[in-house]
Protein backbone atom coordinates (compact mmCIF):
# COMPACT_ATOMS: atom_id res chain seq x y z
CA UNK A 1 -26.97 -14.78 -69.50
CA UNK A 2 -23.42 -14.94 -71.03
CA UNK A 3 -24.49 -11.48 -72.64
CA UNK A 4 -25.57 -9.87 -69.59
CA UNK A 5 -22.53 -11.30 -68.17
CA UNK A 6 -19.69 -9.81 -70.45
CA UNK A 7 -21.75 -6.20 -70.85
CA UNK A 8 -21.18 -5.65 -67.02
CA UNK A 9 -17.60 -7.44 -66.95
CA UNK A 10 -18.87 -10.33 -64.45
CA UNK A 11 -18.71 -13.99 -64.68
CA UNK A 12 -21.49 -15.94 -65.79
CA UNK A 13 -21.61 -17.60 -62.12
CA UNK A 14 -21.83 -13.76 -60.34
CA UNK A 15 -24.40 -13.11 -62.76
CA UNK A 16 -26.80 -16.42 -61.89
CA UNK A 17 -26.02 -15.80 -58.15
CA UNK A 18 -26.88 -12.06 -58.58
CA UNK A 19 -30.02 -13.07 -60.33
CA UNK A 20 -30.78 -16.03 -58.11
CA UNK A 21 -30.47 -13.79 -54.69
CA UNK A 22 -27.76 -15.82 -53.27
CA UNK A 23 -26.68 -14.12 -49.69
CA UNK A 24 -22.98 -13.75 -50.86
CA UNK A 25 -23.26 -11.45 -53.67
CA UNK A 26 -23.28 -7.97 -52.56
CA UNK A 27 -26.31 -6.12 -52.83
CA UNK A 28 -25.10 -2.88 -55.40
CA UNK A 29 -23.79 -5.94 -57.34
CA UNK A 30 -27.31 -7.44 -57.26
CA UNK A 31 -28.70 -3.93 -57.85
CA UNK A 32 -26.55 -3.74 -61.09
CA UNK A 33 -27.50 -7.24 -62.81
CA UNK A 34 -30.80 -6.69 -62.09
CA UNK A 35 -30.96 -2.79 -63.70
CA UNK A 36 -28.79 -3.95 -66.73
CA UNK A 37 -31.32 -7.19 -67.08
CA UNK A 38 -33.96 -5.15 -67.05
CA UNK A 39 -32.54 -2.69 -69.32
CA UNK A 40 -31.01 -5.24 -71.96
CA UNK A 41 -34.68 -7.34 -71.91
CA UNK A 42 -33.12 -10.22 -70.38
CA UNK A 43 -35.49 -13.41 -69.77
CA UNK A 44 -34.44 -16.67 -68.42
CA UNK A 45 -34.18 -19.39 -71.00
CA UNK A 46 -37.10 -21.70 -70.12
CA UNK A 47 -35.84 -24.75 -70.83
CA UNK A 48 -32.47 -24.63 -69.04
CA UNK A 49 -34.22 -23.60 -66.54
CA UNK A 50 -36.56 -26.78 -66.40
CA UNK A 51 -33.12 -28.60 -67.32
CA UNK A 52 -31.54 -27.93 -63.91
CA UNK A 53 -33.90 -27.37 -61.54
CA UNK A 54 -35.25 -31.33 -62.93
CA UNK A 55 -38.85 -29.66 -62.96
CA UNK A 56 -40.68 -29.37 -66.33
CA UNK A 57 -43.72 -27.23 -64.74
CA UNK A 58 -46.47 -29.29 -66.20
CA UNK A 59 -48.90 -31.56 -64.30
CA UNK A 60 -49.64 -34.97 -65.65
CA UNK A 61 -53.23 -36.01 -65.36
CA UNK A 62 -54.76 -39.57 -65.75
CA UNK A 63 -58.72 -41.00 -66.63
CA UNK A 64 -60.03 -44.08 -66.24
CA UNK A 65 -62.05 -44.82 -69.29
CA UNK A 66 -65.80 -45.22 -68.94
CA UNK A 67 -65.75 -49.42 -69.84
């Protein structure tokens, strides 16, 4: 994100919001991340994304053995 961020000249925080579709960013701003993302390959990094949203996307599963 910090690369996306200093090719279009925007802060990392515009650039999450942007990304994010948070009401206060305008929407040719959003329109601009979201071509340059596209353009530049960006992908969220999976594991800060599991590190703050506190969800690891996985399901935990238990068995009772057969005794």
């Amino acid at each position: 994100m910090k690369d996306l961020a200093e090719h279009l000249g925007l802060s990392q925080t515009t650039v999450s919001r942007a990304l994010n579709g948070y009401p206060e960013v305008k929407e040719a701003t959003r329109v601009r991340v979201s071509e340059a993302a596209a353009q530049l390959g960006y992908r969220p990094n999976a594991s800060a994304l599991r590190l703050a949203t506190g969800r690891a996307g996985a399901i935990g599963l238990v068995l009772r053995g057969a005794d």
